[in-house]
N, C-alpha and C. Protein backbone atom coordinates (compact mmCIF):
# COMPACT_ATOMS: atom_id res chain seq x y z
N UNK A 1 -13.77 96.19 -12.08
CA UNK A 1 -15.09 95.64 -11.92
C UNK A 1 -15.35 94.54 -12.94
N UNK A 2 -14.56 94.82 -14.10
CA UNK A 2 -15.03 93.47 -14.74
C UNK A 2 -14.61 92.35 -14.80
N UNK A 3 -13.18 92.72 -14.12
CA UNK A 3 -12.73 90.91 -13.50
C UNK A 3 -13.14 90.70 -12.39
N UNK A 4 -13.99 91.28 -11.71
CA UNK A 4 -14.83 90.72 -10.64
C UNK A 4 -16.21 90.04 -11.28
N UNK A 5 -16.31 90.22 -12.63
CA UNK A 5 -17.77 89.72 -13.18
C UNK A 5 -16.96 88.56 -14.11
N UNK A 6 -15.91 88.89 -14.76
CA UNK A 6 -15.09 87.63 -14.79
C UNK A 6 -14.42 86.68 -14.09
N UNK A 7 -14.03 87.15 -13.09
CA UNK A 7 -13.43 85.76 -11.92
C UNK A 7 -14.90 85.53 -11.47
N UNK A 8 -15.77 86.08 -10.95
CA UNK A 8 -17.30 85.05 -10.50
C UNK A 8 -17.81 84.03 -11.79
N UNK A 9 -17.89 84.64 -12.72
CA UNK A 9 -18.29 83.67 -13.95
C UNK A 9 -17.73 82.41 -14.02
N UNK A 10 -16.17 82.96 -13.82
CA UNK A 10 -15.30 81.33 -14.17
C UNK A 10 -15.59 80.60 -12.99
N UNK A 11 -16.14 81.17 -11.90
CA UNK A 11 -16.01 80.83 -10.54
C UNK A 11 -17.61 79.50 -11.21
N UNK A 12 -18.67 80.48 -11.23
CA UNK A 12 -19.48 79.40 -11.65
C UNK A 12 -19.70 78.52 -12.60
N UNK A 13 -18.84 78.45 -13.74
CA UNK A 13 -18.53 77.39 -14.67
C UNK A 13 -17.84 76.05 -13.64
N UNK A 14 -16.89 76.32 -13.04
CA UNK A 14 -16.32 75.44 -11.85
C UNK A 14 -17.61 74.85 -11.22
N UNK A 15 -17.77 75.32 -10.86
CA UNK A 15 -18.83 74.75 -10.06
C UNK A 15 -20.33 73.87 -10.74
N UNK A 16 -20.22 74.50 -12.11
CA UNK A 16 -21.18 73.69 -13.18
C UNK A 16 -20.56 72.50 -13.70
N UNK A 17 -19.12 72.31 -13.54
CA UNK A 17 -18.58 71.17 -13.97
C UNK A 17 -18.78 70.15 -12.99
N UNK A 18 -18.51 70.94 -11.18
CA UNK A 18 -18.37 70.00 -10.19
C UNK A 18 -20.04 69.46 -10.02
N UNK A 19 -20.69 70.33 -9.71
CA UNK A 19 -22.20 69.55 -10.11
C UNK A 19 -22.98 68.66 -11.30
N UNK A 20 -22.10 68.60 -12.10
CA UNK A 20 -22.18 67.36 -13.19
C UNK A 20 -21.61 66.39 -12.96
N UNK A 21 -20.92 66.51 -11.95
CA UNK A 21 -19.78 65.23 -11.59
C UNK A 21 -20.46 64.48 -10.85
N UNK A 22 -21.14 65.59 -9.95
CA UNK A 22 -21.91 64.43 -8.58
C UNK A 22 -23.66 64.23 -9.42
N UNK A 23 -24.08 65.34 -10.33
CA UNK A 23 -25.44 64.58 -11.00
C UNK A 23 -24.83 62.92 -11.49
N UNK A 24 -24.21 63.01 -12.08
CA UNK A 24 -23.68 61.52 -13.23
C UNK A 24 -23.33 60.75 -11.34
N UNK A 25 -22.09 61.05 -10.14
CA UNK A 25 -22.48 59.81 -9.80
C UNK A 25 -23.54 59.68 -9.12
N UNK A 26 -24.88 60.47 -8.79
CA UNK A 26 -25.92 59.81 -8.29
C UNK A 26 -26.68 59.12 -8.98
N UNK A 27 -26.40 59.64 -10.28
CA UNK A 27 -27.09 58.61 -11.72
C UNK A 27 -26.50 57.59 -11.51
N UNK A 28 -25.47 57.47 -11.04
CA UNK A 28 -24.63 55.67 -11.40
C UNK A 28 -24.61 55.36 -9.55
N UNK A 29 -25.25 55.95 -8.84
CA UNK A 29 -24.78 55.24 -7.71
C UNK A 29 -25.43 53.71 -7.44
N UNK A 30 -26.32 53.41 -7.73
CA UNK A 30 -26.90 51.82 -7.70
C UNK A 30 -25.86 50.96 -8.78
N UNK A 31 -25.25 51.67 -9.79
CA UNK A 31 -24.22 51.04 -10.38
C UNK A 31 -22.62 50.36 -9.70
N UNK A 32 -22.46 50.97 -8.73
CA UNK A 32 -21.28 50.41 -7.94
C UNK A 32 -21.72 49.82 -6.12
N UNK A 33 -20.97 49.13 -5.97
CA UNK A 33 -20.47 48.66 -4.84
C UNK A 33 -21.03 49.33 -3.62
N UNK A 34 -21.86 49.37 -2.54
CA UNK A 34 -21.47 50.22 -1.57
C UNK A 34 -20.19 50.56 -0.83
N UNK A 35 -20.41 51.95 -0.67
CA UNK A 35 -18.97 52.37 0.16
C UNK A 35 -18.62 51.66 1.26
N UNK A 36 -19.40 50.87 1.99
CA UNK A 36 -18.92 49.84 2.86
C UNK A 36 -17.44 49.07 2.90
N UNK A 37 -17.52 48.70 1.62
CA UNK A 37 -16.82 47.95 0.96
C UNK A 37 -15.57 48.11 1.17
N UNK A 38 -14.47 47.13 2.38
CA UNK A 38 -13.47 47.54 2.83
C UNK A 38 -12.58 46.92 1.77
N UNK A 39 -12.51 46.11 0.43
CA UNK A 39 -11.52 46.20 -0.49
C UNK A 39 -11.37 46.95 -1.71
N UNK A 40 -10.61 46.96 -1.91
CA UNK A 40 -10.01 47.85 -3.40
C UNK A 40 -11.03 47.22 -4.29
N UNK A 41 -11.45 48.21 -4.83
CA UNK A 41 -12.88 47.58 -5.98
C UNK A 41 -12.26 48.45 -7.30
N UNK A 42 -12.16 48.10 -8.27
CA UNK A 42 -11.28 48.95 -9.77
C UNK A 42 -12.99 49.97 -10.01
N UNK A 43 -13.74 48.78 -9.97
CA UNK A 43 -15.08 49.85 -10.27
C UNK A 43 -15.67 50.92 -9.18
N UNK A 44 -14.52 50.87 -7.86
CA UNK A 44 -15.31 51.61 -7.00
C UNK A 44 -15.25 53.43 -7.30
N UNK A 45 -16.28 54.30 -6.59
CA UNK A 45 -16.22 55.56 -7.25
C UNK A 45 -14.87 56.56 -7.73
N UNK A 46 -15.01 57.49 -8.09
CA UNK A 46 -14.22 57.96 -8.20
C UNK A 46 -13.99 59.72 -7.64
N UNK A 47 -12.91 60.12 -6.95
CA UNK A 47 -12.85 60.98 -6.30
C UNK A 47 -12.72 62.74 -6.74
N UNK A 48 -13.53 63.71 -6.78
CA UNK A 48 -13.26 64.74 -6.70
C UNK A 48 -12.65 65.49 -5.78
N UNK A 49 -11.93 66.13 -5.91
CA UNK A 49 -11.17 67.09 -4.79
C UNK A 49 -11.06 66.04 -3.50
N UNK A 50 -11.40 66.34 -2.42
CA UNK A 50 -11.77 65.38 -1.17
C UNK A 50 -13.31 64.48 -1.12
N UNK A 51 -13.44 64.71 -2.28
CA UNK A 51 -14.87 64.24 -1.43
C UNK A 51 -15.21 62.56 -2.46
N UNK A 52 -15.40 61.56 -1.94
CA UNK A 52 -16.04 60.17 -2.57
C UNK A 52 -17.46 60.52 -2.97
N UNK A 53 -17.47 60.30 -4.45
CA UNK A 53 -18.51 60.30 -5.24
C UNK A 53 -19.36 59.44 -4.94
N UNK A 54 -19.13 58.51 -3.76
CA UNK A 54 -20.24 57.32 -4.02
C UNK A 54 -20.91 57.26 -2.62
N UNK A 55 -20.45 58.53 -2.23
CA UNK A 55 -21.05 58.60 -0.55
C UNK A 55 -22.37 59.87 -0.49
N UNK A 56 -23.91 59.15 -0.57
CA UNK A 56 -25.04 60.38 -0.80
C UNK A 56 -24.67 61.31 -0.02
N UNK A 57 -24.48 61.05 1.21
CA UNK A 57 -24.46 62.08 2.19
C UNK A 57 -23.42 62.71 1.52
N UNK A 58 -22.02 62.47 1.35
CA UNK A 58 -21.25 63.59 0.61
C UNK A 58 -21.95 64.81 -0.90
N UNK A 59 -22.65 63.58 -1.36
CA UNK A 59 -23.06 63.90 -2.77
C UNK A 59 -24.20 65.37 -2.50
N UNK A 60 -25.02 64.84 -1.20
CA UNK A 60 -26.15 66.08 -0.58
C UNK A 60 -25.26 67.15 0.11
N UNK A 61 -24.07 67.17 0.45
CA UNK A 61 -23.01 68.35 0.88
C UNK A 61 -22.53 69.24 -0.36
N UNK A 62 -22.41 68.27 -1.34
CA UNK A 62 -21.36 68.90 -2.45
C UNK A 62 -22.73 69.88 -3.28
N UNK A 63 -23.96 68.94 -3.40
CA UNK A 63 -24.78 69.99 -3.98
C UNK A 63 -24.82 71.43 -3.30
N UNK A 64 -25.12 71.44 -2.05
CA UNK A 64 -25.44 72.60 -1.17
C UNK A 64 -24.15 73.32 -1.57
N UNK A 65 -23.23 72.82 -1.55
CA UNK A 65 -21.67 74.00 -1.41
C UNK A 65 -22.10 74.54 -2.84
N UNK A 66 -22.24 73.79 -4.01
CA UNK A 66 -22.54 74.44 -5.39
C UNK A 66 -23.59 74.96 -5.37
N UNK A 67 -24.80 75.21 -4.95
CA UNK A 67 -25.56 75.87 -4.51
C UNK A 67 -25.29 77.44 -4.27
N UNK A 68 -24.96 77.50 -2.71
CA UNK A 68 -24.22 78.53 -2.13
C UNK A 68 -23.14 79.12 -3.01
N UNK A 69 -22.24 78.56 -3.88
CA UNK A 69 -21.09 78.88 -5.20
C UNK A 69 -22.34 79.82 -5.69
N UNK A 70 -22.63 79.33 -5.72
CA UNK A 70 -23.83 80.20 -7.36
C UNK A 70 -24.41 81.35 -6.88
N UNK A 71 -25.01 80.86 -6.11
CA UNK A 71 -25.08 82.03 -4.82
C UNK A 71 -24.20 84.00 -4.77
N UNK A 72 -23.23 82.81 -4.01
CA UNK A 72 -22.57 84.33 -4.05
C UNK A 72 -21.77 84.46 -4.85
N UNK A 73 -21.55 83.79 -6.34
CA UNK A 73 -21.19 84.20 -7.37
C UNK A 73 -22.18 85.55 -8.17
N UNK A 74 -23.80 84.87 -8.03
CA UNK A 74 -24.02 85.93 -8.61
C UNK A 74 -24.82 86.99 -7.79
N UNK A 75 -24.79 87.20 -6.65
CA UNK A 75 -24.54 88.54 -6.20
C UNK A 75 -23.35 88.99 -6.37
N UNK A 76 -22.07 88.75 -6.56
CA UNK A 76 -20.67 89.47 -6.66
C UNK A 76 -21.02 90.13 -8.18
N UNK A 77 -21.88 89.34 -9.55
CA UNK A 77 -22.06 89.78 -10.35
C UNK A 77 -23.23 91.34 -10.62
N UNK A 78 -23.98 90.57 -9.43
CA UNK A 78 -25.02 92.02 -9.26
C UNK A 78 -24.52 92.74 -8.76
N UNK A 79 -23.77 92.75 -7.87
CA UNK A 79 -22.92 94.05 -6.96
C UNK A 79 -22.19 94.99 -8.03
N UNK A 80 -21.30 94.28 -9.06
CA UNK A 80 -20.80 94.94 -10.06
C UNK A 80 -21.50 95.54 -11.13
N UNK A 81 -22.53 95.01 -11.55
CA UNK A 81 -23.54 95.64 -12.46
C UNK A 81 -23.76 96.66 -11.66
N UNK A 82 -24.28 96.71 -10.50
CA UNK A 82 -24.91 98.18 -10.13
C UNK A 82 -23.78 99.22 -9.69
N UNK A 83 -22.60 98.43 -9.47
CA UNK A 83 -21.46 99.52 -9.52
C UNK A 83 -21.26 100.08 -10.95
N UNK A 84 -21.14 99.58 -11.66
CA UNK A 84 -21.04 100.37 -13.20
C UNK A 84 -22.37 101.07 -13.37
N UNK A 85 -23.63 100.76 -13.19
CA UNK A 85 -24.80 101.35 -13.45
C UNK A 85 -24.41 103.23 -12.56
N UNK A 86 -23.96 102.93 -11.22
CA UNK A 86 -23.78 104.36 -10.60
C UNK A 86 -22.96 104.94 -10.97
N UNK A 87 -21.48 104.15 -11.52
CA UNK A 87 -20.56 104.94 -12.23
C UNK A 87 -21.08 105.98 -13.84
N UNK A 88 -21.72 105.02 -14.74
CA UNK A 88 -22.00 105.46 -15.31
C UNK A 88 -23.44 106.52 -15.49
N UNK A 89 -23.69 106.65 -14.22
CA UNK A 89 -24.88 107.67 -14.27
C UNK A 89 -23.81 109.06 -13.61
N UNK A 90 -22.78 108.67 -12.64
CA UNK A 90 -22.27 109.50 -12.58
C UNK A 90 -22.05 110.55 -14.23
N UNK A 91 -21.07 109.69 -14.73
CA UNK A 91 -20.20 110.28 -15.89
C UNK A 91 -21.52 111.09 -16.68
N UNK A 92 -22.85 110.37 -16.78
CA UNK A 92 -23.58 111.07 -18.18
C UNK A 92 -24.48 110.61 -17.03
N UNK A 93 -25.59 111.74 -16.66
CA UNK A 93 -26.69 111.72 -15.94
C UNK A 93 -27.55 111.51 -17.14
N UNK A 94 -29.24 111.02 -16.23
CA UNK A 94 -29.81 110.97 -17.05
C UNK A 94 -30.71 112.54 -17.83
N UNK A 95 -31.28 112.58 -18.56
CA UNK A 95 -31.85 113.69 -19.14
C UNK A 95 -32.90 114.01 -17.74
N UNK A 96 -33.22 113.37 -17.19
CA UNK A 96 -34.54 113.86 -15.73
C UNK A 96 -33.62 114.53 -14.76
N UNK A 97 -32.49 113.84 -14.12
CA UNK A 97 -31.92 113.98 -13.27
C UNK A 97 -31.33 115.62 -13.46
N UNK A 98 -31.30 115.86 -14.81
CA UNK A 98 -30.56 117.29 -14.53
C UNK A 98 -31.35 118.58 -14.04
């Protein structure tokens, strides 16, 4: 259970990096070129995984997917908290319950 509260964690650090990537390029998107732009531009965006940083509509996809990341990252984290919460009421009940 607790590398399920550790692999979701790292899961949402990932995803706090990838949503800083696309905050900064919507901060800089009036800074480059439109994606139109059928030549090689040195300043044109730069690419995460599949997706062009300099395309909003991508940029409004990538938020939602990090969104949803976070999401069911941390229900996987609540699921495990309350699995240890029942385990450990198993092992030592409380003083009412007996």
């Amino acid at each position: 259970m607790f590398n399920a509260i550790t692999t979701a964690s790292n899961a949402m650090a990932a995803q706090s990096q990838r949503l800083e990537a696309v905050a900064q390029a919507i901060a800089q998107m009036g800074a480059t070129k439109p994606a139109s732009s059928t030549q090689a531009d040195p300043g044109a965006p730069v690419r995460i995984g599949a997706l062009p940083i300099g395309d909003p509509i991508e940029n409004v996809v990538t938020l939602v997917e990090v969104e949803l990341a976070y999401r069911m990252n941390a229900a996987v984290i609540g699921t495990a908290i309350k699995m240890i919460d029942s385990l450990l009421d198993i092992v030592q009940p409380h003083k009412d319950d007996r």
